[in-house]
Protein backbone atom coordinates (compact mmCIF):
# COMPACT_ATOMS: atom_id res chain seq x y z
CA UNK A 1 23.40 20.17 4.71
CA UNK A 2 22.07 19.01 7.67
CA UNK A 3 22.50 15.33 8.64
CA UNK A 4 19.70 13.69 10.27
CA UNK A 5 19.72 10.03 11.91
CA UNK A 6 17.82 6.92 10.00
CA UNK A 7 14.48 6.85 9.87
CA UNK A 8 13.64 3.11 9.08
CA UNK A 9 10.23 4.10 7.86
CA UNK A 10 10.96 5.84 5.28
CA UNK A 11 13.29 3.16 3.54
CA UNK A 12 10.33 0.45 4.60
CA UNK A 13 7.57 2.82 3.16
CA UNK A 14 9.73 2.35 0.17
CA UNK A 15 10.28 -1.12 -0.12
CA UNK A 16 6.70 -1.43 0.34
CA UNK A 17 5.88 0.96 -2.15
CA UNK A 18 8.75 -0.42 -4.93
CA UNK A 19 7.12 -4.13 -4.39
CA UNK A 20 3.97 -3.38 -4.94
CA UNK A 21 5.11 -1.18 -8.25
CA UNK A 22 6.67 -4.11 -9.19
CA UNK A 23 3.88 -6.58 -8.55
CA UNK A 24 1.27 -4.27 -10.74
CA UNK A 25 3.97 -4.53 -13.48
CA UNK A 26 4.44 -8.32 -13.70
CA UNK A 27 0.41 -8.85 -13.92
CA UNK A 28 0.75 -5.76 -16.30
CA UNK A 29 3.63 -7.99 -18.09
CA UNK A 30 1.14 -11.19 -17.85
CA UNK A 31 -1.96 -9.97 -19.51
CA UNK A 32 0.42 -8.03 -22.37
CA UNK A 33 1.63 -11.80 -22.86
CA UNK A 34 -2.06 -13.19 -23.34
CA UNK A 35 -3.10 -10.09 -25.36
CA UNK A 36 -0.23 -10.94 -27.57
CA UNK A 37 -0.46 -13.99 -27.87
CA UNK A 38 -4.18 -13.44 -28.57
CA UNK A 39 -2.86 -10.89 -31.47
CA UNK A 40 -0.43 -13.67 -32.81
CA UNK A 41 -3.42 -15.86 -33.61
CA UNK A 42 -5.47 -13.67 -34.93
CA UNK A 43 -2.62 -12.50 -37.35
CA UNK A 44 -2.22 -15.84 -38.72
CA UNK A 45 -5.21 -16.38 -39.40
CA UNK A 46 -6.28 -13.16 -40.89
CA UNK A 47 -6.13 -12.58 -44.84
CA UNK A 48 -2.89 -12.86 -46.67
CA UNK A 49 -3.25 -8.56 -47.18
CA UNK A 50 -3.68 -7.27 -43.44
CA UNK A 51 -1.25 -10.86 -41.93
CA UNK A 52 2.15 -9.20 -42.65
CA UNK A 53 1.21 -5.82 -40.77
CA UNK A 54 -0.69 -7.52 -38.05
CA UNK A 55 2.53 -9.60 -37.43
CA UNK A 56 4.77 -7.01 -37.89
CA UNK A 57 3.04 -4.80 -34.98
CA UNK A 58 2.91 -8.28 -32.91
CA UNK A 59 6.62 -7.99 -33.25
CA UNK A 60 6.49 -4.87 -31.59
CA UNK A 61 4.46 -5.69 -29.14
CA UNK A 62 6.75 -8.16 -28.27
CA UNK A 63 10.60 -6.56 -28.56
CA UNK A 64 8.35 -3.70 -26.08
CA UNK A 65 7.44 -6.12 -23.72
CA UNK A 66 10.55 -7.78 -23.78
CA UNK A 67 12.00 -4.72 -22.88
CA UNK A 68 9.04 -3.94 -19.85
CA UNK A 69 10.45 -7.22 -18.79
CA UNK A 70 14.11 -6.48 -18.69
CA UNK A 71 13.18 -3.29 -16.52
CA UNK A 72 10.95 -5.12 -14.57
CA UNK A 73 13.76 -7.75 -13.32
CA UNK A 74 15.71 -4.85 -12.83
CA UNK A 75 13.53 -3.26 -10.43
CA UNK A 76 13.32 -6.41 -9.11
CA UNK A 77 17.08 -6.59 -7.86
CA UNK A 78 16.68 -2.95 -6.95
CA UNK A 79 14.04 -3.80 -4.58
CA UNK A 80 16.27 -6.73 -3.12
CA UNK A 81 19.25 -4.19 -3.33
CA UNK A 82 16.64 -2.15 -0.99
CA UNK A 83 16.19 -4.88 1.17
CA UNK A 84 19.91 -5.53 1.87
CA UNK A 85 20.28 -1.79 2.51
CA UNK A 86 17.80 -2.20 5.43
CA UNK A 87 19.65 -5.13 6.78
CA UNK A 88 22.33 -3.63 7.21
CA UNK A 89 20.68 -0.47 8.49
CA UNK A 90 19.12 -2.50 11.10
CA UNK A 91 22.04 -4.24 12.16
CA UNK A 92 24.28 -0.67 12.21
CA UNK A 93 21.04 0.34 14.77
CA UNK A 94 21.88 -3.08 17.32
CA UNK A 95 25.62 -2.24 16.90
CA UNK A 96 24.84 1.19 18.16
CA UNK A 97 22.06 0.48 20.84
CA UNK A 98 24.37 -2.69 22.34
CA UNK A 99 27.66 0.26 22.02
CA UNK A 100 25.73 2.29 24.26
CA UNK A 101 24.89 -0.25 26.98
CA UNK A 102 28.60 -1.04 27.06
């Protein structure tokens, strides 16, 4: 395999990218809270037959979303993780450029 030197693009085209995955998923994760909480209501105050179900898929709704969340903070730290990674790319790059002039 053929080693080729950094491109900082490509890791910055990511970043970029990851964010703005992760931004679409936290409004995603915002309206699914409204919806549900929309579905809660509507639950409780539906007749004693349908309540139980509608509450019981409002449950689900909400152990799913809780787990959307949990992946969401996750790519969270994976997009920070990302960020560190180009840090230290960038200061590897100065290391090298100021080793050269030397």
């Amino acid at each position: 395999m053929v080693h080729l030197s950094p491109d900082n693009r490509l890791l910055a085209s990511l970043i970029k990218q990851e964010q703005a995955y992760a931004s679409s998923l936290f409004s995603l994760l915002n309206a699914s809270r409204s919806s549900l909480s929309s579905l809660v209501i509507y639950a409780s105050s539906s007749p004693p037959a349908i309540s139980p179900t509608l509450k019981g898929v409002a449950a689900a709704l909400s152990g799913a979303d809780d787990a959307l969340r949990a992946y969401a903070d996750a790519l969270g730290e994976w997009v920070d993780q990302l960020k560190a990674v180009s840090e230290k790319e960038e200061e590897v790059a100065t290391i090298g450029r100021d080793r050269e002039i030397l």
